[in-house]
N, C-alpha and C. Protein backbone atom coordinates (compact mmCIF):
# COMPACT_ATOMS: atom_id res chain seq x y z
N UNK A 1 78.46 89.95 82.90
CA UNK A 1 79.15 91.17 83.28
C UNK A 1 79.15 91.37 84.79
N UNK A 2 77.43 90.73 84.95
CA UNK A 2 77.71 91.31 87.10
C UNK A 2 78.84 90.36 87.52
N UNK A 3 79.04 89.20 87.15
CA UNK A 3 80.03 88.22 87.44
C UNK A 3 81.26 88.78 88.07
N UNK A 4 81.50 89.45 86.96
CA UNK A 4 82.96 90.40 86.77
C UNK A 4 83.16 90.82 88.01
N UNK A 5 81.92 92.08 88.30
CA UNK A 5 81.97 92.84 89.15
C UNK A 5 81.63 92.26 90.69
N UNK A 6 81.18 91.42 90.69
CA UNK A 6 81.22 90.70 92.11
C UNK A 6 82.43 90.15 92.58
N UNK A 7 83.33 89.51 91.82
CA UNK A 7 84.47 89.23 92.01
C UNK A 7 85.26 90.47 92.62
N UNK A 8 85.14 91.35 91.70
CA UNK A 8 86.25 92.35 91.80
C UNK A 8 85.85 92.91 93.36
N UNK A 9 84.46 93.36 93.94
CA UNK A 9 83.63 93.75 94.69
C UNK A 9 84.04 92.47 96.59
N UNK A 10 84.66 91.45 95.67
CA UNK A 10 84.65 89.86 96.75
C UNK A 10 86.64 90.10 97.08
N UNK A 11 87.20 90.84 95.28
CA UNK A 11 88.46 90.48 96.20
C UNK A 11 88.89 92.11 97.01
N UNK A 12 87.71 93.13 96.90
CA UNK A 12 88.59 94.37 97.47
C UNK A 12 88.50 94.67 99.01
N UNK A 13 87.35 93.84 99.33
CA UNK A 13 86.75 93.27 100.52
C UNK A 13 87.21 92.18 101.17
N UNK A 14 87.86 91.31 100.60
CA UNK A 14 88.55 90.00 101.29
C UNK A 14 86.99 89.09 101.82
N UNK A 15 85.94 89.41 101.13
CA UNK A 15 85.07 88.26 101.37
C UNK A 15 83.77 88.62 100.78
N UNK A 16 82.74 88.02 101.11
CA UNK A 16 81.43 88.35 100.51
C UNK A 16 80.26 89.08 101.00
N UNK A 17 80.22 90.06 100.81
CA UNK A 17 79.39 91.04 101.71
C UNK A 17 77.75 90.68 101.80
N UNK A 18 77.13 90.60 102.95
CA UNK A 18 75.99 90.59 103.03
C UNK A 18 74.86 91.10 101.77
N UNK A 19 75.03 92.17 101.45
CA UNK A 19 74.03 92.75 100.59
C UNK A 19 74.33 92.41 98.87
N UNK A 20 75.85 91.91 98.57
CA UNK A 20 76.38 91.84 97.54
C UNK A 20 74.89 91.62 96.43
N UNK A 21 74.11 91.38 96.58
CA UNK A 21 73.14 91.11 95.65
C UNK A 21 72.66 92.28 95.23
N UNK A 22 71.98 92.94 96.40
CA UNK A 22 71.31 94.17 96.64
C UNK A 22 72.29 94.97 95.41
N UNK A 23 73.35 95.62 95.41
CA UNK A 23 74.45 96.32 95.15
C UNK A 23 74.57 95.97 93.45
N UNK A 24 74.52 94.73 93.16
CA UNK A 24 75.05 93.94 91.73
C UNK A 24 73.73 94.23 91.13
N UNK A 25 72.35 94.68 91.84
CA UNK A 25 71.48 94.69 91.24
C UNK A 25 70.96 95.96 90.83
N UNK A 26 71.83 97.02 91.29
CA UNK A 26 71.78 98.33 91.34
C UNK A 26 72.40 98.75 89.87
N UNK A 27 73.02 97.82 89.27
CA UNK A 27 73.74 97.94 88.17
C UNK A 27 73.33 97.77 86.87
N UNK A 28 73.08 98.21 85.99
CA UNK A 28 72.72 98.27 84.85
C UNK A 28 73.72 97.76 83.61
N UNK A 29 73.46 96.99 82.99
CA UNK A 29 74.62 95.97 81.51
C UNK A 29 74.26 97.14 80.53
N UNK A 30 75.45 97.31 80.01
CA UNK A 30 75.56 98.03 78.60
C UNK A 30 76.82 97.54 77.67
N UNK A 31 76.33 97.66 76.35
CA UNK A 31 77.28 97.50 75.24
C UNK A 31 77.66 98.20 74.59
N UNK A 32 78.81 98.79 74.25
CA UNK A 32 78.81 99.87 72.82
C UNK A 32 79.88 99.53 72.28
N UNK A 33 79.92 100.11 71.05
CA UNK A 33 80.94 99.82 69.87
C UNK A 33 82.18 100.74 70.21
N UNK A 34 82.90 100.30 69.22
CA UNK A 34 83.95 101.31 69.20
C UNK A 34 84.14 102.81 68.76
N UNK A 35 84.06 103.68 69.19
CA UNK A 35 83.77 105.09 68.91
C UNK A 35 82.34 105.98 69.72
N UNK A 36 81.70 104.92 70.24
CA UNK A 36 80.35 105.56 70.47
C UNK A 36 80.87 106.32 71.85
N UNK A 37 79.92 107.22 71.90
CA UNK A 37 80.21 108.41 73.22
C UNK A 37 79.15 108.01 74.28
N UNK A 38 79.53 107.76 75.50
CA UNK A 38 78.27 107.86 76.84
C UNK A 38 78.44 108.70 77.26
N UNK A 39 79.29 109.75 77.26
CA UNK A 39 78.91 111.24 78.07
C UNK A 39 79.94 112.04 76.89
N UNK A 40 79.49 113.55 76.86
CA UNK A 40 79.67 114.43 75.64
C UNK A 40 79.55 115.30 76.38
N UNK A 41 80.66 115.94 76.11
CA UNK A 41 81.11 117.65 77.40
C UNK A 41 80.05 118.14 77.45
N UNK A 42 79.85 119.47 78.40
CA UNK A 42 79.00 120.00 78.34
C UNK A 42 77.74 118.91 79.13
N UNK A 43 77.26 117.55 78.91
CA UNK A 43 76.02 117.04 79.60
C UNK A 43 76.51 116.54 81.15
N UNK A 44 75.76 116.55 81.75
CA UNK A 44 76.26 115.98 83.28
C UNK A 44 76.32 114.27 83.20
N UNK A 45 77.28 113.94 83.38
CA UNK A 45 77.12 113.06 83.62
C UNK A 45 76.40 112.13 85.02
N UNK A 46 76.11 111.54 84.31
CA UNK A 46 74.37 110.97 85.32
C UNK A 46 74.69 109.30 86.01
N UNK A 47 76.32 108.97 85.82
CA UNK A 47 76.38 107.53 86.23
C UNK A 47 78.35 107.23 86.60
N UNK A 48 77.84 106.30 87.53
CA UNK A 48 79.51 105.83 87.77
C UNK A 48 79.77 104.57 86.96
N UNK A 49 80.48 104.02 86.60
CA UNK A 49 80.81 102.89 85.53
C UNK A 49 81.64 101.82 86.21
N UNK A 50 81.79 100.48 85.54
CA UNK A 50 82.69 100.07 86.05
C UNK A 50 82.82 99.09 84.73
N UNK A 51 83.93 99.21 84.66
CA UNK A 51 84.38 98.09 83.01
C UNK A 51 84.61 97.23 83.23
N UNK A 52 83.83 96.19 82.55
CA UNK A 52 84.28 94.65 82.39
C UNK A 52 84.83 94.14 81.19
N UNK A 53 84.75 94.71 79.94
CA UNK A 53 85.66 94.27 79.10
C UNK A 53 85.65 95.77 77.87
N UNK A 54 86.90 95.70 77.37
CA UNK A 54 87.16 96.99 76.71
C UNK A 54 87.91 98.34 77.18
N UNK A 55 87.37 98.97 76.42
CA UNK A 55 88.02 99.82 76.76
C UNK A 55 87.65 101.78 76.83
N UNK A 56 87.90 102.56 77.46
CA UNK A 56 86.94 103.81 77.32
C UNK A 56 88.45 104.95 77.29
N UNK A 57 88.05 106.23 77.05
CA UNK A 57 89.05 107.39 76.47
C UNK A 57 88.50 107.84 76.98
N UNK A 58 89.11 108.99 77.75
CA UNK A 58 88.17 110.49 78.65
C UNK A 58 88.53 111.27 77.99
N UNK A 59 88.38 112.21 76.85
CA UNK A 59 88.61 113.50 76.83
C UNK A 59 88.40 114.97 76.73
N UNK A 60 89.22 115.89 76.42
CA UNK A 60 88.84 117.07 76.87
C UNK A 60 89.24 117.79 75.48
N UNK A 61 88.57 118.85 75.43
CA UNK A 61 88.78 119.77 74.02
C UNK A 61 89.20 121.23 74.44
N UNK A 62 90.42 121.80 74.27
CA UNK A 62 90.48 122.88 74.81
C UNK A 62 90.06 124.05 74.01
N UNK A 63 90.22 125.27 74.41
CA UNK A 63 89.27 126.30 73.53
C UNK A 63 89.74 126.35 71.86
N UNK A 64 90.56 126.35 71.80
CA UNK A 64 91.01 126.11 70.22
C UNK A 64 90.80 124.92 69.59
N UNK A 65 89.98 124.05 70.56
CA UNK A 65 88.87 122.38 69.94
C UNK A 65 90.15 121.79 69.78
N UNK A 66 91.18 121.51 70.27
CA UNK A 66 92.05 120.26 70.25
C UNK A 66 91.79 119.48 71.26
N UNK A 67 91.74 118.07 70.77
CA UNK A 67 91.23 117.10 71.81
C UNK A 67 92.66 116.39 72.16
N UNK A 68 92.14 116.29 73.83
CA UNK A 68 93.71 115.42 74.28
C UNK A 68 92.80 114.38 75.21
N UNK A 69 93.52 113.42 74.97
CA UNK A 69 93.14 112.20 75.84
C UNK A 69 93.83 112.32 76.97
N UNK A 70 92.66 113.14 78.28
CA UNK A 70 93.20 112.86 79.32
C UNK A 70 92.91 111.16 80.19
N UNK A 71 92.34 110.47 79.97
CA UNK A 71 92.10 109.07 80.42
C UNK A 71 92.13 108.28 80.02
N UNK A 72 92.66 106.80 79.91
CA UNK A 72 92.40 105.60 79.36
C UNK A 72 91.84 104.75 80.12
N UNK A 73 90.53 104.10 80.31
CA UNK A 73 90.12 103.13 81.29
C UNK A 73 89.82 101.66 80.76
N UNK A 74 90.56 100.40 81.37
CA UNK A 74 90.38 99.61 80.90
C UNK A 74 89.87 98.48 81.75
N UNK A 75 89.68 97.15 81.22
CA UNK A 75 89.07 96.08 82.20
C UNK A 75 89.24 96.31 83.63
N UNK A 76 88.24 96.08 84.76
CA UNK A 76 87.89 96.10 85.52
C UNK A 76 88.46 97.40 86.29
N UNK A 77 88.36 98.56 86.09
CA UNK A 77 88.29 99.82 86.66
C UNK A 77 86.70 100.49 86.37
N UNK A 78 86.97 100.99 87.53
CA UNK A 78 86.06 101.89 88.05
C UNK A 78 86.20 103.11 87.43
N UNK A 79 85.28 103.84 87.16
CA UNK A 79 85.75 105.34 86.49
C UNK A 79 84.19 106.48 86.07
N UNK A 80 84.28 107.93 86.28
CA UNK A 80 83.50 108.32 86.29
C UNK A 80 83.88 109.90 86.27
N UNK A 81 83.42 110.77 85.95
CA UNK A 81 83.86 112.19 85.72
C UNK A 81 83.10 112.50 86.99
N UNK A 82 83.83 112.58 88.25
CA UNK A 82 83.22 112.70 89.57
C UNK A 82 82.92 114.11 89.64
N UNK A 83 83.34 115.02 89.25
CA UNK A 83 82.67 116.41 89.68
C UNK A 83 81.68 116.65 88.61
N UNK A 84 81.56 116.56 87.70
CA UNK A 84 80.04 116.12 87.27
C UNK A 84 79.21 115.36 87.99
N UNK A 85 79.69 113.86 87.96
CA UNK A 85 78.69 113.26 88.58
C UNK A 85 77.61 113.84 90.23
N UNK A 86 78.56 113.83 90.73
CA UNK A 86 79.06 114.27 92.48
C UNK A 86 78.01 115.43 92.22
N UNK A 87 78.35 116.63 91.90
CA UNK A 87 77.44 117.66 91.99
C UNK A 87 77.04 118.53 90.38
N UNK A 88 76.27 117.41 89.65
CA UNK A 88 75.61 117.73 88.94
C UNK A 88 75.85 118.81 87.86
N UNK A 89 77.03 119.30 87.59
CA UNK A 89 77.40 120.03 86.80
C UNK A 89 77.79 119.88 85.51
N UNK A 90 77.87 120.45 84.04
CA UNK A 90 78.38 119.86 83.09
C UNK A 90 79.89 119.60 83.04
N UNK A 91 79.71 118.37 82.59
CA UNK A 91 81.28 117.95 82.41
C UNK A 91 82.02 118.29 81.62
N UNK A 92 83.36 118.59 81.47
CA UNK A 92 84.37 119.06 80.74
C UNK A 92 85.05 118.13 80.09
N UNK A 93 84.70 117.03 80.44
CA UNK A 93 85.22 115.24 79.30
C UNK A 93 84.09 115.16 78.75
N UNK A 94 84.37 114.47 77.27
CA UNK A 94 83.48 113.37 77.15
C UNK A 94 84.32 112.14 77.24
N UNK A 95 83.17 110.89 77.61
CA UNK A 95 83.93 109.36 77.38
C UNK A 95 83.34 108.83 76.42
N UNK A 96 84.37 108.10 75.51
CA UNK A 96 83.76 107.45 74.52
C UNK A 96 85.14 106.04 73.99
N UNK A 97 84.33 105.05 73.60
CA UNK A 97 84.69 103.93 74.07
C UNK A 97 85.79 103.85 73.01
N UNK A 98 87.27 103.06 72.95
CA UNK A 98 87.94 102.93 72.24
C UNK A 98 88.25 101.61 71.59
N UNK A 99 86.98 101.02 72.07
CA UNK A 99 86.89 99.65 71.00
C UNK A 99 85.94 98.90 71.78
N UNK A 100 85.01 97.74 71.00
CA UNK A 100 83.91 97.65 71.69
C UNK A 100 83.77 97.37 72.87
N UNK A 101 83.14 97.62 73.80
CA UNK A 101 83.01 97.34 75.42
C UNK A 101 81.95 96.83 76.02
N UNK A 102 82.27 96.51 77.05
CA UNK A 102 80.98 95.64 77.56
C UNK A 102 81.43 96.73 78.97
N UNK A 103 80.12 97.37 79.35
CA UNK A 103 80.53 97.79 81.02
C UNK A 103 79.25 98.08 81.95
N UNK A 104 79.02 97.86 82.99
CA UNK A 104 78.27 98.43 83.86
C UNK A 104 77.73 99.94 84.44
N UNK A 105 76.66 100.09 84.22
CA UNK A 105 76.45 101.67 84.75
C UNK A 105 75.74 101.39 86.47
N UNK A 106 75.90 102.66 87.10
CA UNK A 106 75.20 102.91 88.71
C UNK A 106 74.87 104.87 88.62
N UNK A 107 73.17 105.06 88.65
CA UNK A 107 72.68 106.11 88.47
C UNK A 107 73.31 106.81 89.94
N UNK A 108 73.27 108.08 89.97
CA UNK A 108 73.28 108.63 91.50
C UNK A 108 72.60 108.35 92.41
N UNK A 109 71.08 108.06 92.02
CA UNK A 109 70.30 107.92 93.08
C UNK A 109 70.89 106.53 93.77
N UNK A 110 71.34 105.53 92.79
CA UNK A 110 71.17 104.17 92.94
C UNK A 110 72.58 104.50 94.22
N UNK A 111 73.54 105.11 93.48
CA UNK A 111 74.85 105.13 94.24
C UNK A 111 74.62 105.57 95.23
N UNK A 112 74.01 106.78 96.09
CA UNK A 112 73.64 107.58 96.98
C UNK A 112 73.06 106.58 97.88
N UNK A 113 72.12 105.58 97.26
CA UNK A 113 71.29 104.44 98.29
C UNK A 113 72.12 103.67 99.09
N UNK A 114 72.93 102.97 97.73
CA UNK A 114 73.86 102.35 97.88
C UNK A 114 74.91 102.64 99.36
N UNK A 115 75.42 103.82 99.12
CA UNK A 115 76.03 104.89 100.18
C UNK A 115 75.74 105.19 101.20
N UNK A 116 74.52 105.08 101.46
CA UNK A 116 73.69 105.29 102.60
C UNK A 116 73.44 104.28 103.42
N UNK A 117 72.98 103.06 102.67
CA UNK A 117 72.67 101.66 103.44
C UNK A 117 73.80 100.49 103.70
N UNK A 118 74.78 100.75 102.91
CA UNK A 118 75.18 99.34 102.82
C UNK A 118 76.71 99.90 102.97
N UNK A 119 77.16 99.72 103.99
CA UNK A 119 78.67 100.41 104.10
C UNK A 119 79.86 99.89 103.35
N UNK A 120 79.63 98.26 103.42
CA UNK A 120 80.77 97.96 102.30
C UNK A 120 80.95 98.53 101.07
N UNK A 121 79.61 98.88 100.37
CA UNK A 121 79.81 99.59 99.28
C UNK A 121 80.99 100.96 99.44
N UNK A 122 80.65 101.94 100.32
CA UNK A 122 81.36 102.84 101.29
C UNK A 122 83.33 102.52 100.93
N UNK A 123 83.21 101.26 101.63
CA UNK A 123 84.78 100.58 101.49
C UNK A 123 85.27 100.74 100.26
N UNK A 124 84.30 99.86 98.96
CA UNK A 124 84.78 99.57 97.74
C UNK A 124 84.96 101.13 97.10
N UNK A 125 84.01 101.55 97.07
CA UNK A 125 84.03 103.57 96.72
C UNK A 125 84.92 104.41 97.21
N UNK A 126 85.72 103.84 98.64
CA UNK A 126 86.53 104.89 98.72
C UNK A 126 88.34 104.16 98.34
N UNK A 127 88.24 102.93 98.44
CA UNK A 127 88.89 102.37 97.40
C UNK A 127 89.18 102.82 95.85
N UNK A 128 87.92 102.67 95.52
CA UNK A 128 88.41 103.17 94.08
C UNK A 128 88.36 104.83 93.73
N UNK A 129 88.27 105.43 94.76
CA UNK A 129 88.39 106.63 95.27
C UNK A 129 90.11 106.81 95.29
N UNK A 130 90.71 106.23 96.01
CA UNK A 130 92.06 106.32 96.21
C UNK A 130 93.30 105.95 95.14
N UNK A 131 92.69 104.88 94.75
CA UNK A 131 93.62 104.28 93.51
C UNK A 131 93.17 105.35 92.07
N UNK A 132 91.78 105.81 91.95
CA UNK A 132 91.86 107.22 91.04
C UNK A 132 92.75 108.16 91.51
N UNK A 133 92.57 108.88 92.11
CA UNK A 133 93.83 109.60 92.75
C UNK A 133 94.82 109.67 92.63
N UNK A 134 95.41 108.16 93.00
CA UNK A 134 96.98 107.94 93.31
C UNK A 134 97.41 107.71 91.84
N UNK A 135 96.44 107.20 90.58
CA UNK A 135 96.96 107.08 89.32
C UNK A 135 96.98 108.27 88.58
N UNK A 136 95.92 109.11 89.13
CA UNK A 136 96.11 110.75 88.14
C UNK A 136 97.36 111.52 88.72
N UNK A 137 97.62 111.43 90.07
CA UNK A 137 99.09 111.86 90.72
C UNK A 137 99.95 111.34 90.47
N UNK A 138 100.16 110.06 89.56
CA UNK A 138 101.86 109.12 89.08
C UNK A 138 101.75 109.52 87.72
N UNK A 139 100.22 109.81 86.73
CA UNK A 139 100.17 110.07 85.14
C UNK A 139 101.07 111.68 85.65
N UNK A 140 100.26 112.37 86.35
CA UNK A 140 100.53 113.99 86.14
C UNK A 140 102.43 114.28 86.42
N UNK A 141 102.85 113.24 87.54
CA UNK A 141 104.15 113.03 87.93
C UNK A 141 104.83 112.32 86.59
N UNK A 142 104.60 111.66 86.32
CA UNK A 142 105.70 110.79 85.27
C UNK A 142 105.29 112.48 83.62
N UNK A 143 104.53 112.39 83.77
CA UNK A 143 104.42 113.54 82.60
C UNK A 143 105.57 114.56 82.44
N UNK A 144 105.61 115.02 84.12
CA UNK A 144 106.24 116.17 84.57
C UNK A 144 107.81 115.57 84.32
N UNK A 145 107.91 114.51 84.83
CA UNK A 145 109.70 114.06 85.17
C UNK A 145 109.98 113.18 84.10
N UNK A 146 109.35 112.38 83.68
CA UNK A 146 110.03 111.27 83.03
C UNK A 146 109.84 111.87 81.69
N UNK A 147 110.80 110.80 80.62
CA UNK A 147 111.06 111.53 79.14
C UNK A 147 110.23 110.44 78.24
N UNK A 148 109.89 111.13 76.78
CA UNK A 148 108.76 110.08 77.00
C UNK A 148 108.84 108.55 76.45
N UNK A 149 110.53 107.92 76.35
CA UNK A 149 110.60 106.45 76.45
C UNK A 149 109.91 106.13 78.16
N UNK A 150 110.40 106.58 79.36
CA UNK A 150 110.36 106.42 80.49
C UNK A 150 108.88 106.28 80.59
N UNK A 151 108.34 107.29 80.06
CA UNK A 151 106.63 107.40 80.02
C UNK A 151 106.04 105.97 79.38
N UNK A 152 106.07 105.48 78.15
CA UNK A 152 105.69 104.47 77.48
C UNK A 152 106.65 103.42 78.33
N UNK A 153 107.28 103.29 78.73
CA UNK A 153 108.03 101.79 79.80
C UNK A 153 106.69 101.64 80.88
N UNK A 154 106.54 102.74 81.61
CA UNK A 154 105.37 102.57 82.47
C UNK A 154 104.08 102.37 82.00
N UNK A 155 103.78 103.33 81.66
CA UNK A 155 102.30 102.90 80.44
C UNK A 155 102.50 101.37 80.12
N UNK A 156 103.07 100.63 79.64
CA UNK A 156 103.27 99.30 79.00
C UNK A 156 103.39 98.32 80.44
N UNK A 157 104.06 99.08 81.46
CA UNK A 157 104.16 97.89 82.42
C UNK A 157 102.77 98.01 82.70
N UNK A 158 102.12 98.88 83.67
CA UNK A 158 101.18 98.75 83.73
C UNK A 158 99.84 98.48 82.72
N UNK A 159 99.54 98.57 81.76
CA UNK A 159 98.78 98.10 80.59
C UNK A 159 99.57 97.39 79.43
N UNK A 160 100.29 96.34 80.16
CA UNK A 160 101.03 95.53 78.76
C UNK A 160 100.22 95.50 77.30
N UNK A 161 98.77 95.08 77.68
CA UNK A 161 98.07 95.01 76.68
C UNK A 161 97.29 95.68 75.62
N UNK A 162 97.77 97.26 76.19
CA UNK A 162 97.33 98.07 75.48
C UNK A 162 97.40 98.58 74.27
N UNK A 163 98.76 98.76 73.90
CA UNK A 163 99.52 98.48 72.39
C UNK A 163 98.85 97.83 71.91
N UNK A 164 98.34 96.58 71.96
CA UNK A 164 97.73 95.98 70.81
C UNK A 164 96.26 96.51 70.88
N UNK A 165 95.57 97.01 71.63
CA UNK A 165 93.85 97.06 72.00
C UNK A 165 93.90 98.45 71.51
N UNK A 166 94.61 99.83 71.90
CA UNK A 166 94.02 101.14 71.44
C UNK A 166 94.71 101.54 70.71
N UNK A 167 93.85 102.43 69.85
CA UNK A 167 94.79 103.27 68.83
C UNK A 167 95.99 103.97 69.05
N UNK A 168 97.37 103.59 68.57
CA UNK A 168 98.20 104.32 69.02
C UNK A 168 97.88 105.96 69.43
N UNK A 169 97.42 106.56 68.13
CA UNK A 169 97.12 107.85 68.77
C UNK A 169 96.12 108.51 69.72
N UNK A 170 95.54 107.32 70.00
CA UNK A 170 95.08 107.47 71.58
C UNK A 170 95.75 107.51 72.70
N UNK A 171 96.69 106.45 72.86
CA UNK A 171 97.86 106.34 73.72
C UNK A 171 98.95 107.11 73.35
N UNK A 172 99.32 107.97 72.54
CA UNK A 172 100.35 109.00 72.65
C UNK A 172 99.63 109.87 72.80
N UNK A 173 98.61 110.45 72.53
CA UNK A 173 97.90 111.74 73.52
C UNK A 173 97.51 111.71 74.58
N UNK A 174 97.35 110.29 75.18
CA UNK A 174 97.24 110.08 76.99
C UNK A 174 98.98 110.12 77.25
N UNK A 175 100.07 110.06 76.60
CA UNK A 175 101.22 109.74 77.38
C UNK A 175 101.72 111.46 76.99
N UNK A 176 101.10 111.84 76.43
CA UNK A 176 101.79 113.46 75.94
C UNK A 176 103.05 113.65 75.10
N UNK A 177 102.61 112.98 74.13
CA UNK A 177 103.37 112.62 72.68
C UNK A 177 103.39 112.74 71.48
N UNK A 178 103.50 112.30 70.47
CA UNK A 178 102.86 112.38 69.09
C UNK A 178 103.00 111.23 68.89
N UNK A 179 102.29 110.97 68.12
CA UNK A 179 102.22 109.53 67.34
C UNK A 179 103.03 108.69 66.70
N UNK A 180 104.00 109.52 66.24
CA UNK A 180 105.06 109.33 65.40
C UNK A 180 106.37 108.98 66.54
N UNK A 181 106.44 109.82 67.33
CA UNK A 181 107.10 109.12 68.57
C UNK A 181 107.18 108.39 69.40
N UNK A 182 105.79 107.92 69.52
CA UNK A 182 104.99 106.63 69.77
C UNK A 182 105.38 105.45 69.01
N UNK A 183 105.39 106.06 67.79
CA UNK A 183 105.88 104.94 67.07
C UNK A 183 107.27 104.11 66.49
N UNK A 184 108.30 105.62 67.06
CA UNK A 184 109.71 105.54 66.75
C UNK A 184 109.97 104.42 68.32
N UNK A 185 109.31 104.92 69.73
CA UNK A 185 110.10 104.52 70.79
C UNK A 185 109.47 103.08 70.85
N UNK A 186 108.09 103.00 69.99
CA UNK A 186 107.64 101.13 70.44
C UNK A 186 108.76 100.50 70.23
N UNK A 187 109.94 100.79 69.25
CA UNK A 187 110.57 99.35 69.11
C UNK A 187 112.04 99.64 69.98
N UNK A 188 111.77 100.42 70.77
CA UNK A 188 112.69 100.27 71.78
C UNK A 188 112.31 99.91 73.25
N UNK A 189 111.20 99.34 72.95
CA UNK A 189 110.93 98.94 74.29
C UNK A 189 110.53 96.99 74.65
């Protein structure tokens, strides 16, 4: 799994950072099945992640307990309920995996060290700092404008492989759909 993440860590950097060991060792291997939860609203979440194989669902339950999949995270992304994490508050997602996964955890303290000493880390974090961002600002944009064939064209370019890996009705409640429409527009695409 650190494999994974050194690579990914070697190409966002354009080379091999001095401490890369230090950093890969800060990281903790985990496995879970499909369905199991690592963070459950309400607890703070206590770690940043980074996926090496599989797949994870962020979601949220609004007061009338309907759950919508605001996130899908898949191979080699970074991902983490940052205002939980960041300042310790309970989170308003839970994540829980949407088929078995293999992924990496980094505690705060570890990240904070991390943050403090070793600046490339700095680089890679505000990296995946930016590309979070820029993908919750094109989901929240294509939501707003596009109709939802236009929505599933993008979804699919960017995660060709997803259709076959998550439950459809996982992916029509991340694209803001129903299932059934999900399932009318797959074969038009």
């Amino acid at each position: 799994m650190k494999e994974i993440l050194r690579q990914n860590i070697i190409n966002r950097l354009g080379k091999i950072p001095i401490n890369l060991d230090l950093v890969l060792d800060s990281f903790t291997e985990n496995r879970v099945k499909r369905n199991s939860i690592i963070l459950m609203s309400g607890n703070i979440c206590r770690n940043c992640y980074f996926l090496t194989n599989g797949s994870f669902k962020i979601v949220r339950t609004d007061a009338s307990g309907v759950s919508n999949n605001v996130g899908l995270v898949f191979d080699q992304e970074w991902f983490t309920v940052i205002d939980s994490f960041k300042n310790r508050i309970p989170s308003q997602e839970s994540i829980i995996a949407a088929e078995d996964t293999d992924f990496l955890s980094l505690s705060l303290d570890e990240f904070n060290f991390l943050s403090q000493n070793i600046p490339e880390f700095n680089t890679v974090y505000r990296q995946m700092l930016e590309e979070s961002h820029s993908d919750f600002l094109n989901r929240v944009n294509n939501l707003m404008a596009l109709d939802s064939l236009d929505r599933l064209k993008y979804f699919n370019k960017k995660y060709p492989f997803a259709l076959g890996r998550v439950n459809g009705k996982e992916i029509a409640s991340h694209l803001g759909m129903t299932p059934e429409t999900l399932s009318r527009l797959r074969t038009k695409i």
